[in-house]
Protein backbone atom coordinates (compact mmCIF):
# COMPACT_ATOMS: atom_id res chain seq x y z
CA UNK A 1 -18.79 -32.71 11.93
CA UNK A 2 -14.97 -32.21 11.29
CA UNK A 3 -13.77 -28.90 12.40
CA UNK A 4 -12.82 -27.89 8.91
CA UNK A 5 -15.94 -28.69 7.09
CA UNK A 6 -18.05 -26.41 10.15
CA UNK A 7 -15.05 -23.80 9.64
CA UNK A 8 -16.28 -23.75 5.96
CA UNK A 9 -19.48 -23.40 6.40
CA UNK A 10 -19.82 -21.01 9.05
CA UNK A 11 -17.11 -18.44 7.43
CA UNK A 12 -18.77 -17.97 4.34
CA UNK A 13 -21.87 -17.59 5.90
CA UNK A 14 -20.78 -14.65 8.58
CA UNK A 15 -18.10 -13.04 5.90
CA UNK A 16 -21.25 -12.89 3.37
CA UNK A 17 -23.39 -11.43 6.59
CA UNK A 18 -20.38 -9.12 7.97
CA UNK A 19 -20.45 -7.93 3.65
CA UNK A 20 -23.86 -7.44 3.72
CA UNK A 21 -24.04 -5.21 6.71
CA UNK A 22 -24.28 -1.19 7.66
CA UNK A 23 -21.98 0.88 5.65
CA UNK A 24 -19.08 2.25 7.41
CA UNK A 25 -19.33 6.14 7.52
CA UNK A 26 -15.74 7.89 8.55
CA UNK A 27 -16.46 9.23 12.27
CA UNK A 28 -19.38 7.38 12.84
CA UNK A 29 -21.05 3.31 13.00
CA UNK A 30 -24.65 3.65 12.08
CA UNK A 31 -25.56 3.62 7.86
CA UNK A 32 -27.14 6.96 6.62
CA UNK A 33 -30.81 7.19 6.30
CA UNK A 34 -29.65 8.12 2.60
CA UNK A 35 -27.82 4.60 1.75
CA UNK A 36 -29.95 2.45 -0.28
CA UNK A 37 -27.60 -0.84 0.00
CA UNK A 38 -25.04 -1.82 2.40
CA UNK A 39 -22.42 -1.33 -0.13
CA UNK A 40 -22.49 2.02 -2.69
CA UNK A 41 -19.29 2.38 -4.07
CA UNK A 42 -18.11 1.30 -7.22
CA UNK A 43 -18.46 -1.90 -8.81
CA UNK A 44 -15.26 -4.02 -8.44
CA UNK A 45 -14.29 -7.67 -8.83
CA UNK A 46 -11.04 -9.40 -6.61
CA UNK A 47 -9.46 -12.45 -5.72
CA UNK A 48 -10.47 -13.09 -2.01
CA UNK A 49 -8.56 -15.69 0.27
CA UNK A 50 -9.94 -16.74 3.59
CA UNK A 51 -7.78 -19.24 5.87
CA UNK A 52 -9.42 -21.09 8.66
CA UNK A 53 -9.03 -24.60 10.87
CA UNK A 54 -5.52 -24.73 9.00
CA UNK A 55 -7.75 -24.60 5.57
CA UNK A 56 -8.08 -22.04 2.67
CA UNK A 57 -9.98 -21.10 0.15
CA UNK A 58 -10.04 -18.63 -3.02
CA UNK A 59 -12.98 -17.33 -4.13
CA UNK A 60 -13.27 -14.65 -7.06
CA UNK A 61 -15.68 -11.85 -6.07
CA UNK A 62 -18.14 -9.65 -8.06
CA UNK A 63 -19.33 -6.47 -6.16
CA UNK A 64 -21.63 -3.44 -7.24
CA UNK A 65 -24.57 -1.77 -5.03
CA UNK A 66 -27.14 -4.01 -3.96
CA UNK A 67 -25.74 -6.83 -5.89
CA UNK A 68 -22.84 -9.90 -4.97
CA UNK A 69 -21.33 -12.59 -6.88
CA UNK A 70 -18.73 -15.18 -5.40
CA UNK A 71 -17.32 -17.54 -7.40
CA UNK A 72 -15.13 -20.53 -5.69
CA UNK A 73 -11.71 -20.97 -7.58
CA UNK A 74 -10.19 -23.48 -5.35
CA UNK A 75 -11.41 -26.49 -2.74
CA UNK A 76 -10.23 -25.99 0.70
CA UNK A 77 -6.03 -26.91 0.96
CA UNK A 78 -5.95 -30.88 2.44
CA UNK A 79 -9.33 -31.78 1.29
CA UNK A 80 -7.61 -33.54 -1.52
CA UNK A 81 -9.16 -37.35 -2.24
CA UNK A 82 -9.89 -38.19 -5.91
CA UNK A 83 -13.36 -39.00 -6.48
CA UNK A 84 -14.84 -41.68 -8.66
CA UNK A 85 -15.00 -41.53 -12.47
CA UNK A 86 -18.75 -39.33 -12.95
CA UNK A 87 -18.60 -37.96 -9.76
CA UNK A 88 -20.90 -34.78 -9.31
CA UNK A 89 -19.55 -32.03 -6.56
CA UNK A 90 -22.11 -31.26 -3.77
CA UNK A 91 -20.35 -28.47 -3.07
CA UNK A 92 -21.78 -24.92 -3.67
CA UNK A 93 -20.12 -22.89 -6.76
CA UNK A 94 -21.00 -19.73 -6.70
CA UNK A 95 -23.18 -17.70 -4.73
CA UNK A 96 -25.26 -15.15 -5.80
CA UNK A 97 -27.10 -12.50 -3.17
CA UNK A 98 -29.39 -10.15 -4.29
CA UNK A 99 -29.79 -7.37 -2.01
CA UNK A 100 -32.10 -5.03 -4.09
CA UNK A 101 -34.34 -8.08 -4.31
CA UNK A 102 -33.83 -9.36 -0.69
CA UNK A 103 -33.00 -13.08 -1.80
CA UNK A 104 -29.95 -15.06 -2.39
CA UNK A 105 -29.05 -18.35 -4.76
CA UNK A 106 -26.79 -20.71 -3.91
CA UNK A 107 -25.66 -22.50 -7.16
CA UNK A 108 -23.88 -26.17 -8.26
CA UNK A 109 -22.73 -25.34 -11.51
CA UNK A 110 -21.95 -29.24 -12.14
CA UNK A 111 -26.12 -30.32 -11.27
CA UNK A 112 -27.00 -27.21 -13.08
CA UNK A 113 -29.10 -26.60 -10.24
CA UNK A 114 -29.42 -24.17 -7.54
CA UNK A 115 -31.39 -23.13 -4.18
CA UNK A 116 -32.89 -19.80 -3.05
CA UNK A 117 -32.75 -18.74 0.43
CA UNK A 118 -34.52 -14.94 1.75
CA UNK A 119 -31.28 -12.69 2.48
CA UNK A 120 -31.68 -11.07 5.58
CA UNK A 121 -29.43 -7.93 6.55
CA UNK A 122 -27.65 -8.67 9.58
CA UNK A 123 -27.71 -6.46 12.84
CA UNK A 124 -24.03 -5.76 13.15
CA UNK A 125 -21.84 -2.94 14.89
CA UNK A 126 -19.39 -1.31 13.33
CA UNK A 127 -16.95 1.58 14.97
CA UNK A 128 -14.31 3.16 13.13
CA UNK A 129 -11.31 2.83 15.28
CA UNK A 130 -8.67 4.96 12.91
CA UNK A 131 -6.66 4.98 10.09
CA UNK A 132 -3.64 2.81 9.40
CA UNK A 133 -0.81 2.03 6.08
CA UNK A 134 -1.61 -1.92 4.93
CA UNK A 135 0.36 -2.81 1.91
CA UNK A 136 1.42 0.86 1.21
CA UNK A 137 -2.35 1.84 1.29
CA UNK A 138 -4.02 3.63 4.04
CA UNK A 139 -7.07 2.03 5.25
CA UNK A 140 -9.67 2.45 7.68
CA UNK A 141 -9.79 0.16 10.61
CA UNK A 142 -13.18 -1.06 12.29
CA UNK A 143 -13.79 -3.41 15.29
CA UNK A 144 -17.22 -5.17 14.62
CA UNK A 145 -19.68 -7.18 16.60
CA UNK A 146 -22.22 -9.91 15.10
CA UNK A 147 -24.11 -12.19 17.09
CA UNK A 148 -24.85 -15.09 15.60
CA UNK A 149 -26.61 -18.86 16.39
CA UNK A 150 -23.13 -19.73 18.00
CA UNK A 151 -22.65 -16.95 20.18
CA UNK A 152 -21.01 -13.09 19.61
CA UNK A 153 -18.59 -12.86 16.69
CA UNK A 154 -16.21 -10.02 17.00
CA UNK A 155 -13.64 -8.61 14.30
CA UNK A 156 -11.20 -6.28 12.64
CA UNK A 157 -12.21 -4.69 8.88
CA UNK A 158 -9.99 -2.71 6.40
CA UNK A 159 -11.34 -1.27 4.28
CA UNK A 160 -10.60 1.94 1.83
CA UNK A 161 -12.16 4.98 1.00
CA UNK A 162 -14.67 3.95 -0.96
CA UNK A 163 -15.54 1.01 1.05
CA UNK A 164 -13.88 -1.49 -0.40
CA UNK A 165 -12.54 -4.27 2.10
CA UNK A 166 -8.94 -5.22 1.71
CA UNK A 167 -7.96 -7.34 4.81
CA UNK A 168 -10.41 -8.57 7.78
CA UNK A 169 -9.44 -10.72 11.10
CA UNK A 170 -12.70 -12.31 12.41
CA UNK A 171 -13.07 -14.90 16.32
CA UNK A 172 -15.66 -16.76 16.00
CA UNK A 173 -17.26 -18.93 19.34
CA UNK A 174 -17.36 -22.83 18.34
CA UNK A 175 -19.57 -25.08 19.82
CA UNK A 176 -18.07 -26.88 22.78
CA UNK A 177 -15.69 -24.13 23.73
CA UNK A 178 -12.68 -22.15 22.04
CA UNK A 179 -12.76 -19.80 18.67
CA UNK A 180 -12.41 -19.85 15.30
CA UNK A 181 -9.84 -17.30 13.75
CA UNK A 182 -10.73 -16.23 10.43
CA UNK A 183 -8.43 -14.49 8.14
CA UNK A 184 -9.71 -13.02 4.79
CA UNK A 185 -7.39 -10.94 2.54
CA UNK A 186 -9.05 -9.05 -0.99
CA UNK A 187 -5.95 -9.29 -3.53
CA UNK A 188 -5.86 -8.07 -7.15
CA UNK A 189 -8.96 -5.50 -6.96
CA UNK A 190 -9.79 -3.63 -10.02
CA UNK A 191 -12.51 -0.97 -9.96
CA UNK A 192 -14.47 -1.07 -13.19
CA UNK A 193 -18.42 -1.56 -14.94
CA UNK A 194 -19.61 -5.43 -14.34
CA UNK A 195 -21.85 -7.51 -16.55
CA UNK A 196 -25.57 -7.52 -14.85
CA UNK A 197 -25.65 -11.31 -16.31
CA UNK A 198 -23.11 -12.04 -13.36
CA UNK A 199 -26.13 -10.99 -10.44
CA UNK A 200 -28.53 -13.30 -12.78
CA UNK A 201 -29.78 -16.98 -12.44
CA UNK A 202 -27.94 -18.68 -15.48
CA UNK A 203 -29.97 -20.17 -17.87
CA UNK A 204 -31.55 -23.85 -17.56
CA UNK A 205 -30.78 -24.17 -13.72
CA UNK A 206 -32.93 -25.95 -11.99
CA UNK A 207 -34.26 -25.74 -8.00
CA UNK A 208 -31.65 -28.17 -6.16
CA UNK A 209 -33.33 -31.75 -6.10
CA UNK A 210 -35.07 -32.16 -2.77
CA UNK A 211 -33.60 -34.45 -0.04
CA UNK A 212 -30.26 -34.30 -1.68
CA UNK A 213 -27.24 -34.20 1.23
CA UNK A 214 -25.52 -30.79 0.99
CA UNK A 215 -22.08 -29.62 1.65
CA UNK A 216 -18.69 -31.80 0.80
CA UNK A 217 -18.33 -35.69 0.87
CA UNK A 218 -16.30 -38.40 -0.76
CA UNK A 219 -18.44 -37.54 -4.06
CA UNK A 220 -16.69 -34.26 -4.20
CA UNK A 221 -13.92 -33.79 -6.69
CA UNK A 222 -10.75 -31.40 -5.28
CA UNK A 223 -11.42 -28.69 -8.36
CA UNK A 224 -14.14 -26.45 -7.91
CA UNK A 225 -13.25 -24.28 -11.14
CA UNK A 226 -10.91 -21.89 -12.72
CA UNK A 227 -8.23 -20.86 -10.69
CA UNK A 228 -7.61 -17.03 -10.14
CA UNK A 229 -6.49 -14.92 -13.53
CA UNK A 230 -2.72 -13.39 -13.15
């Protein structure tokens, strides 16, 4: 497996696990007994970009309590190749996780199909290490630990005051030997009521055909969608 493609893969899945885990309380790591969902501020949408193995991606990302939406805008930089007239893309669209109902959907907008997995809160730990000025905001800076399949994956978080992430720095063990820097920055974030449809199987999907190959190949085009709104 190239390193890029496993980079993909494996940074989506821990950024969507290191999302999904305790809420960071000012002064202290563990999640009230009071918190119903990892996240309870306000619902908010942003433009996230996460660069990796010399790749990146944008993704646009819908957020209220108990509830996720990402949405990928553009295919990795350098995957390039230009696929053959009808091609359908393999690769995942959007994912959808549904905290409050403890599963998660994985869609391919272009099969109008899409697979549900159980979504599993993560044990991860989370210290508040103090309070620092990033982009003329002052944020709150955690160190976090994760294990994972591949070994302990340890990061920096930013995030605001209401819990809103705005910059992260993730190492991540790869197989073989050495580690995977992640770098994930939340632009453009607007605070505001979201349409429940988003958090919602779309109509006429389909489960995901069984047996089919997942992830990207030379049947996948280089546009995964819109690209991010000014």
């Amino acid at each position: 497996m190239e390193m890029a493609t496993f980079a993909r893969g494996l940074t989506l899945a821990s950024l969507l696990a290191l999302l999904a885990g305790p809420p960071a309380a000012l002064g202290a790591s563990k999640a009230s007994k009071e918190e119903r969902f990892s996240y309870e501020g306000p619902p908010y949408t942003a433009v996230q970009r996460t660069r990796a193995a010399g790749s990146e991606t944008v993704q646009r990302v819908f957020v209220m309590p108990g509830r996720r939406r990402l949405e990928m805008q553009t295919p990795p930089a350098g995957a390039g190749g230009t696929p053959p007239a009808g091609a359908v893309s393999l690769m995942p669209g959007v994912v959808i996780e549904r905290e409050d109902l403890g599963v998660q959907w994985v869609l391919f907008p272009q099969m109008q199909a899409f697979m549900e997995q159980p979504h599993h809160r993560p044990r991860i730990r989370k210290t508040l290490e103090g309070v620092e000025t990033v982009g003329g905001r002052r944020l709150r800076r955690y160190r976090y630990e994760m294990e994972t399949g591949e070994g302990k994956v340890t990061g920096t978080l930013w995030e605001d005051e209401r819990g809103i992430p705005h910059r992260m720095v993730q190492l991540t063990p790869m197989p073989g030997g050495g580690t995977l820097k992640t770098e994930v920055v939340w632009e453009r974030i607007k605070v505001g009521k979201l349409d429940e449809k988003l958090f919602e199987l779309p109509p006429g999907y389909r489960p995901f055909p069984a047996g089919m190959p997942m992830g990207p190949g030379p049947m996948a085009p280089p546009g995964m969608g819109m690209q991010p709104q000014p």
